[in-house]
Protein backbone atom coordinates (compact mmCIF):
# COMPACT_ATOMS: atom_id res chain seq x y z
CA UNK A 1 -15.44 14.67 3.85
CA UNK A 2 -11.74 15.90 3.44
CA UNK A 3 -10.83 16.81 -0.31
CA UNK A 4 -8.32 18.69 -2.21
CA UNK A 5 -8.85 21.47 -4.98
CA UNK A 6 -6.04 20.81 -7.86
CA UNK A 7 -5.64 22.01 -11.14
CA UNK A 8 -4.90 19.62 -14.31
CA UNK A 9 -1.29 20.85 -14.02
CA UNK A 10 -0.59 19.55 -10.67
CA UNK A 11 -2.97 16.12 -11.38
CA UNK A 12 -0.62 15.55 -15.20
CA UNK A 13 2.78 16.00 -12.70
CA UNK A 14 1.78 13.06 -9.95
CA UNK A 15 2.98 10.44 -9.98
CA UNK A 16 3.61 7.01 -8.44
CA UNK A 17 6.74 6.03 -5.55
CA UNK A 18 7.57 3.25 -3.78
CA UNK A 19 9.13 3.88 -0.03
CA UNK A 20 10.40 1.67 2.08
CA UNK A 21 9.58 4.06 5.38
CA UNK A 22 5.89 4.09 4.12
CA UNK A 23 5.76 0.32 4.22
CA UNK A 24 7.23 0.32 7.94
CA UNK A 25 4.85 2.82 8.72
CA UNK A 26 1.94 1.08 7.68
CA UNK A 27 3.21 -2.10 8.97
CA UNK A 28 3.63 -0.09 12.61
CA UNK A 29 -0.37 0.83 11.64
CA UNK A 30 -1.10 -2.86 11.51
CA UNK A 31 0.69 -4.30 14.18
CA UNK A 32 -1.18 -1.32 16.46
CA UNK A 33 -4.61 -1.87 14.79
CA UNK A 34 -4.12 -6.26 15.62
CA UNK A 35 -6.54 -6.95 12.87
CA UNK A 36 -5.61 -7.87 9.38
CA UNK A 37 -8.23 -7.24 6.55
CA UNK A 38 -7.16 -10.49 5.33
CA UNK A 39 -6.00 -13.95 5.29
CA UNK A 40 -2.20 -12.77 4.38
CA UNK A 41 -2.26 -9.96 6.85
CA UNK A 42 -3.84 -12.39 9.64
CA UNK A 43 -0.59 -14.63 8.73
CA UNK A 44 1.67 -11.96 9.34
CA UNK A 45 0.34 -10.91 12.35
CA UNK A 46 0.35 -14.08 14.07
CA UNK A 47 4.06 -14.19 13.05
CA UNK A 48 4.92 -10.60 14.57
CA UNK A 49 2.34 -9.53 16.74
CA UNK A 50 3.55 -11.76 19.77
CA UNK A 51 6.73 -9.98 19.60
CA UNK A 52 5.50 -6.21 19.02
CA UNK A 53 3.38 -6.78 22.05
CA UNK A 54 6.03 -7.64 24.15
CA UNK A 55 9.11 -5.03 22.96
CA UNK A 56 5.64 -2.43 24.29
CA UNK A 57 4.92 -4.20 27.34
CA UNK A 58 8.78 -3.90 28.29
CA UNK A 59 8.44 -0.34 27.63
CA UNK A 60 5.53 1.52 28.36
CA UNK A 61 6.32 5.24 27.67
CA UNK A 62 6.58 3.85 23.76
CA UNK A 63 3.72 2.19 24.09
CA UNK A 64 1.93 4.94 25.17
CA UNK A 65 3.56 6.90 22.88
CA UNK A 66 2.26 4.94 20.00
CA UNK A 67 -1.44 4.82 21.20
CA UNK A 68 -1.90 8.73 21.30
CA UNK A 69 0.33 9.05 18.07
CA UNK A 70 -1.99 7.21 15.90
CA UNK A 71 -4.85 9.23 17.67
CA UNK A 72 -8.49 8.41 16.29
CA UNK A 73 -8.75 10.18 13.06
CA UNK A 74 -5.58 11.90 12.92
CA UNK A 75 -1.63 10.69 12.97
CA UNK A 76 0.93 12.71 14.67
CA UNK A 77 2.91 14.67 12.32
CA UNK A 78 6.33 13.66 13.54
CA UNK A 79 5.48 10.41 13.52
CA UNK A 80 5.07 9.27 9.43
CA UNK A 81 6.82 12.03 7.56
CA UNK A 82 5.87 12.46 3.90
CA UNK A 83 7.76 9.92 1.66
CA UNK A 84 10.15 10.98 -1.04
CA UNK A 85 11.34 9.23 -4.05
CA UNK A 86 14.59 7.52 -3.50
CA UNK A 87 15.21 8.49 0.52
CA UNK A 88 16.86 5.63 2.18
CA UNK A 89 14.56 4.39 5.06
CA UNK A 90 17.86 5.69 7.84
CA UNK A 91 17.71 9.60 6.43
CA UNK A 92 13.69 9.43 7.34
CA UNK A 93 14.62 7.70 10.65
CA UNK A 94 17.35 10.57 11.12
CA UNK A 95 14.79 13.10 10.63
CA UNK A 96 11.93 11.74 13.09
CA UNK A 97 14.91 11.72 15.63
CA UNK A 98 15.96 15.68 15.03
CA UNK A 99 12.27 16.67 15.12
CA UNK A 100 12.15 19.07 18.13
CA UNK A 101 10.51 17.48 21.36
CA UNK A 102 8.46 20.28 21.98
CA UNK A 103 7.07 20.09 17.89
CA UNK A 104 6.66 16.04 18.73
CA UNK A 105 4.46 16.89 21.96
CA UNK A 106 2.08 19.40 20.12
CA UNK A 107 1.73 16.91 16.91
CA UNK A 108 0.50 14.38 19.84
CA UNK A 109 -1.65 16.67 21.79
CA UNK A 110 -3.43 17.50 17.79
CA UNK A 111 -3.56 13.77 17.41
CA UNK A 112 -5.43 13.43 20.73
CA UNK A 113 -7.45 16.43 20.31
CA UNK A 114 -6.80 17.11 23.88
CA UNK A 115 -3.45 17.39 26.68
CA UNK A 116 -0.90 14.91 26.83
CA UNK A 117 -0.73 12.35 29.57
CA UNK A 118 2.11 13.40 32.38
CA UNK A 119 3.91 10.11 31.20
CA UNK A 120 4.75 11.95 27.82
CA UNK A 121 5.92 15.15 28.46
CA UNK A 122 9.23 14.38 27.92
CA UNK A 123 12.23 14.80 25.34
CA UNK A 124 13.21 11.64 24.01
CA UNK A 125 9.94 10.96 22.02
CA UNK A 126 11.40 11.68 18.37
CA UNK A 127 14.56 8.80 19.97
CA UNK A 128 11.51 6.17 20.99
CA UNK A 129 9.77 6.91 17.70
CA UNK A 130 12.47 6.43 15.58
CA UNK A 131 13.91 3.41 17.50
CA UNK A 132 10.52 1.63 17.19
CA UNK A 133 10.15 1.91 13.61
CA UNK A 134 13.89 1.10 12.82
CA UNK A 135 12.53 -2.52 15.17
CA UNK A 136 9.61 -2.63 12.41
CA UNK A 137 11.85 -2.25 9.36
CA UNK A 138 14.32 -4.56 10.60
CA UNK A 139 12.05 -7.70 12.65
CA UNK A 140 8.77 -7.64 10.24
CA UNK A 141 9.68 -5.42 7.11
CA UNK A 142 13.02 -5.97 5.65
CA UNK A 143 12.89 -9.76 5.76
CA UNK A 144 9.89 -9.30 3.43
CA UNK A 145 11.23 -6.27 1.33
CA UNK A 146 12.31 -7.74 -1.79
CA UNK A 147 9.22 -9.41 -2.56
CA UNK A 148 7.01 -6.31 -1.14
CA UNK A 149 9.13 -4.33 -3.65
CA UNK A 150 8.71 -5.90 -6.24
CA UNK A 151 4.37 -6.38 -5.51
CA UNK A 152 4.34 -2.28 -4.78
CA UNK A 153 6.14 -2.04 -8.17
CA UNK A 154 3.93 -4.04 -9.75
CA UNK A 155 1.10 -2.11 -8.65
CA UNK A 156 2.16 1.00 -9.71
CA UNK A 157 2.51 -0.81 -13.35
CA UNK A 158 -1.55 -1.79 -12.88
CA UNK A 159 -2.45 2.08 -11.71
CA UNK A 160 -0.18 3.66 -14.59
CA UNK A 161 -1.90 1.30 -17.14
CA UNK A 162 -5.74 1.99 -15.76
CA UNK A 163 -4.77 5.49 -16.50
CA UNK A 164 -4.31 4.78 -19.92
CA UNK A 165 -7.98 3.04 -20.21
CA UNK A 166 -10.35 4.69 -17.74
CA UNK A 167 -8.60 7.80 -17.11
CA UNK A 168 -7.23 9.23 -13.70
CA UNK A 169 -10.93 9.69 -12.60
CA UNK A 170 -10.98 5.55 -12.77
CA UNK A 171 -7.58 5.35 -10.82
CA UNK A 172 -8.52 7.98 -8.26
CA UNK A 173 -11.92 6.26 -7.24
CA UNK A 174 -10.21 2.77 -6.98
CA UNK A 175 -7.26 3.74 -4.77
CA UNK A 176 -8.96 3.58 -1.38
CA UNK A 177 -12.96 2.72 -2.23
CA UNK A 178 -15.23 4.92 0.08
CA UNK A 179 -12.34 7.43 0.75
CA UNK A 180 -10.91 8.52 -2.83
CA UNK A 181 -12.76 9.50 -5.29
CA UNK A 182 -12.49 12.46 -8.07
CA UNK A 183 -15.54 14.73 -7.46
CA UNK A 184 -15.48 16.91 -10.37
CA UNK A 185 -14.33 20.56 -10.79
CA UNK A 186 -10.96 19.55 -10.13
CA UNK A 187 -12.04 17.84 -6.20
CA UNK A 188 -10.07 15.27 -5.11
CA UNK A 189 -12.00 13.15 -2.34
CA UNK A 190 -9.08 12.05 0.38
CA UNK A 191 -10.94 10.71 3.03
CA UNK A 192 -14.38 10.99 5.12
CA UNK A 193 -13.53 13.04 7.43
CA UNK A 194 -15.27 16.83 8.14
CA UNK A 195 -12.12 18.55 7.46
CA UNK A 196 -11.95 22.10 5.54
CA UNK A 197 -10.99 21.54 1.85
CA UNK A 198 -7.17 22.14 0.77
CA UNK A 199 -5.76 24.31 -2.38
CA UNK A 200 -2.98 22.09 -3.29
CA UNK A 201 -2.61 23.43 -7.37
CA UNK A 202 0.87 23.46 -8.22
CA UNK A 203 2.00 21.66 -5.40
CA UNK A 204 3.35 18.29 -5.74
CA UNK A 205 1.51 15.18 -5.71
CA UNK A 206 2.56 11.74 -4.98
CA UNK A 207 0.64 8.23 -5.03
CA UNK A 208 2.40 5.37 -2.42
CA UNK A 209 1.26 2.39 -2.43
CA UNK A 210 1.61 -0.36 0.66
CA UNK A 211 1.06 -3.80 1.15
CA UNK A 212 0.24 -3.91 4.67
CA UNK A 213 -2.72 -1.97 6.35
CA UNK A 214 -5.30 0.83 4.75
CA UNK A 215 -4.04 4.11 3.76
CA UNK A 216 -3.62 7.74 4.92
CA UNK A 217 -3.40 11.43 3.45
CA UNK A 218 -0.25 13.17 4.19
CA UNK A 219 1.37 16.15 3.78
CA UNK A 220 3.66 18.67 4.32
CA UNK A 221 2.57 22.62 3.55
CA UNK A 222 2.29 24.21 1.46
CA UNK A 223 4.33 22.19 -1.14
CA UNK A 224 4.23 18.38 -0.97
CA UNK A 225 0.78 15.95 -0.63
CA UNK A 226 1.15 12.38 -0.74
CA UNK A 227 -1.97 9.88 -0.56
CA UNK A 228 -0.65 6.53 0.87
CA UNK A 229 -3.16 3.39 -0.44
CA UNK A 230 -3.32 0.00 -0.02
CA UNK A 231 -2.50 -2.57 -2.86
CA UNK A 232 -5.64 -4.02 -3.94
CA UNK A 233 -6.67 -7.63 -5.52
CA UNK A 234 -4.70 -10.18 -5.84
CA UNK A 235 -1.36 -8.70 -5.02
CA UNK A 236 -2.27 -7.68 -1.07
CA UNK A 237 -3.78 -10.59 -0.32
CA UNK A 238 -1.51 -13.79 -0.85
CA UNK A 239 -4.53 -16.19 -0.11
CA UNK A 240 -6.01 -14.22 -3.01
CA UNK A 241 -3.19 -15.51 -5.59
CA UNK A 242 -4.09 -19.54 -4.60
CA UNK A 243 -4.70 -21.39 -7.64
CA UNK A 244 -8.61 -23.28 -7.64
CA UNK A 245 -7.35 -26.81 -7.31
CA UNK A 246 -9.71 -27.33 -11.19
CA UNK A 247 -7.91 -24.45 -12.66
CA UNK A 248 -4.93 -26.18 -11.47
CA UNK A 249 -5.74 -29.16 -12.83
CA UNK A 250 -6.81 -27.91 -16.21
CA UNK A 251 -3.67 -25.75 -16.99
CA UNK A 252 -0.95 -26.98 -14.69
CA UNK A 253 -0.27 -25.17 -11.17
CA UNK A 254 2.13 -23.10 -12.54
CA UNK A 255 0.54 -21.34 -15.61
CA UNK A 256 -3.08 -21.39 -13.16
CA UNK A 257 -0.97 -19.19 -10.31
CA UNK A 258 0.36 -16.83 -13.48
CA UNK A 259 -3.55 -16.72 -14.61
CA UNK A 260 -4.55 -16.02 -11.55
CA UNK A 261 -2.24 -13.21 -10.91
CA UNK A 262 -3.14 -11.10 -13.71
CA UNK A 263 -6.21 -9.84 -12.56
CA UNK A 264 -3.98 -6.58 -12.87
CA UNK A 265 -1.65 -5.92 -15.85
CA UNK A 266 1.48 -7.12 -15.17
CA UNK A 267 5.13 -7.11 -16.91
CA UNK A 268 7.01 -10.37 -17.23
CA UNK A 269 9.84 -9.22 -14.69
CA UNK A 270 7.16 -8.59 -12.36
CA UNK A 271 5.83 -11.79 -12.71
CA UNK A 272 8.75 -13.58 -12.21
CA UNK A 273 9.20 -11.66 -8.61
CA UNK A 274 5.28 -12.20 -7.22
CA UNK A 275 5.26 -15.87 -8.53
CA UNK A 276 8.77 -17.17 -7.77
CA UNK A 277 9.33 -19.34 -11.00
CA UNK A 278 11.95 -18.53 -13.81
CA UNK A 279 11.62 -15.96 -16.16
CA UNK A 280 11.68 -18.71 -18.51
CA UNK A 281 9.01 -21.01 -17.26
CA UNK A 282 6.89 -17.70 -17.08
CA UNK A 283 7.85 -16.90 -20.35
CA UNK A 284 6.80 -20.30 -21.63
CA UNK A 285 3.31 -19.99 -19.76
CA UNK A 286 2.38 -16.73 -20.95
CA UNK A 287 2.84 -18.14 -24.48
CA UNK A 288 0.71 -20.63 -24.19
CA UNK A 289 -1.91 -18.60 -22.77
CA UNK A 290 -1.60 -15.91 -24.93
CA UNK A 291 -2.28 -19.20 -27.80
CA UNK A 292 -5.24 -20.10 -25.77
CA UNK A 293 -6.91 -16.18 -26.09
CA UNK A 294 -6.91 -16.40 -22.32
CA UNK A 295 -3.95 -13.24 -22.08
CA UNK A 296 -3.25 -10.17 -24.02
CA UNK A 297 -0.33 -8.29 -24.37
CA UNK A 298 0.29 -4.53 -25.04
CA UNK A 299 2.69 -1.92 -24.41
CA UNK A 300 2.88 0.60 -21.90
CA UNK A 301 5.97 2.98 -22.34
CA UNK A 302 8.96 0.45 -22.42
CA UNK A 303 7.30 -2.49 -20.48
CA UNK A 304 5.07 -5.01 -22.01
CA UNK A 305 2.38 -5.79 -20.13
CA UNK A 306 -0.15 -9.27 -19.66
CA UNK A 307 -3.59 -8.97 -18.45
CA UNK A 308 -6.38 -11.26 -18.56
CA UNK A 309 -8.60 -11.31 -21.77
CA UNK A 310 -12.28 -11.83 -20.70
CA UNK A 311 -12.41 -15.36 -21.85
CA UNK A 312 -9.47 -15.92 -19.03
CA UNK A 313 -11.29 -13.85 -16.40
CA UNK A 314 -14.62 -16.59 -16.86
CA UNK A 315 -12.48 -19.86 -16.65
CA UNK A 316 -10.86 -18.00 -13.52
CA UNK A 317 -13.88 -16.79 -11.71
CA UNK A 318 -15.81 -20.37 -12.80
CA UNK A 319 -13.12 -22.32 -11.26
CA UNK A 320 -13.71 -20.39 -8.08
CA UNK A 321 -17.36 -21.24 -8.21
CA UNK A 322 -18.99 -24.64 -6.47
CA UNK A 323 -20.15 -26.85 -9.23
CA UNK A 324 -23.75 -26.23 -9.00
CA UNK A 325 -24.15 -28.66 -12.25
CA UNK A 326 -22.99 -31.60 -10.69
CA UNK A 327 -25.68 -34.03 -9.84
């Protein structure tokens, strides 16, 4: 397994960002991969895989470039740069096209753990790189972006508040099940693969979360490490947030879809973005089941944030349930 040796220092400094170049990237991931893990992915393949397929059939030196850059257990450098806070998605597309051929040919040949094909030694790699994933951002990614946004964010609010109950040990573990985990004496687990362990204390440390896809490990020596994960529960999966047609009927539609949702805490703002209704009508339905002891409210730093009470999580998970009862 790959892990990381940190010290508390660099752990209490991490924190969470959302990037819109680390969504394209792992929406580039998914489009290559032609599986989704789920019913929402499978929907947005069958949307945008037709035309990925194509733009690579027209032009098979990116094509080929984009099968040996994601490699088998290792992505070429060049390729998904480490995400800063705040970098408009063009600066990181600027700086995959400046990378220096020769540096883009030997991050491919690691990726293949072997020699390049003929077809690839070439110079405008870091152009065809950069030109693909500016396609991504703008054909499946941007039309989407407001509402990813606003999901990403409202992960990060779920991760920042399981800190604040179970600790970063909790938050670690849960990020990518089977490849993060904290191991004790200040290990961090990044993924399963045999690769010699990292000293990364006082460097700095980033958490990215993406809607589309699984994660990666990235980083950029000796200074910057990033873990990219995949939104979990019902925020990556929108056939995850459908309301049980009894929960529906019980509550309303409405107030069942904001039950439903908070699986994870959430803030009111955020609900208003993942649901679509009015901050009012959300207002109004958070109320109500905050009456019912089905909700509970509490603050975390200047949001106020709603997560199920257990009582909410049984009528949820019953609902979901054949009646077994019914004669």
């Amino acid at each position: 397994m790959g892990w990381w040796q940190l010290n508390a220092d660099t752990l209490v400094r991490s924190r969470f960002i959302v990037c819109p170049f680390t969504e394209t990237f792992a929406s580039l991931r998914l489009l290559h991969a032609g599986t989704g893990a789920h019913p929402g992915e499978e929907a947005w393949l069958r949307a945008h895989l037709p035309g990925y397929r194509a733009l690579l059939a027209a032009d098979p030196a990116t094509a080929l470039l984009v099968r040996c850059g994601m490699g088998t257990s290792w992505i070429a450098d060049f390729l998904a740069p480490l995400p800063r806070d705040g970098t408009p998605l063009e600066r990181t597309l600027a700086q995959i096209r400046a990378t220096d051929p020769a540096a883009a040919r030997a991050d491919l040949r690691v990726s293949l753990r072997g020699p390049l094909p003929a077809a690839l030694e070439r110079d405008d790699l870091p152009e065809r790189a950069a030109a693909l994933l500016a396609h991504v951002w703008t054909a499946t990614v941007r039309p989407y972006w407001d509402r990813r946004r606003r999901i990403l964010e409202a992960d990060v609010v779920a991760r920042t508040a399981q800190v604040s109950r179970g600790g970063w040990a909790a938050v670690l573990d849960s990020l990518t099940p089977g490849q993060t985990r904290w191991l004790g004496d200040n290990r961090l687990q990044v993924n399963q693969h045999e690769r010699p362990p990292r000293e990364i204390s006082g460097a700095e440390l980033v958490f990215v979360p993406v809607t589309a896809g699984r994660g990666w490990a990235t980083w950029e020596e000796p200074r910057r490490y990033a873990i990219v994960y995949g939104c979990s529960g019902v925020l990556a999966d929108p056939a995850a947030r459908s309301v049980p047609a009894s929960l529906g009927a019980l509550l309303g539609t409405a107030r069942a879809g904001v039950l439903v949702l908070l699986d994870s805490p959430m803030s009111t703002s955020h609900l208003v973005a993942v649901t679509g209704q009015a901050l009012g009508s959300v207002g109004r339905h958070l109320r109500v089941l905050l009456d019912a002891g089905l909700v509970e409210r509490r603050r975390a730093g200047r949001s106020v944030l709603y997560e199920r009470t257990a009582a909410g999580a049984v009528l949820v998970e019953a609902s979901r349930r054949p009646d077994t009862y019914r004669s």
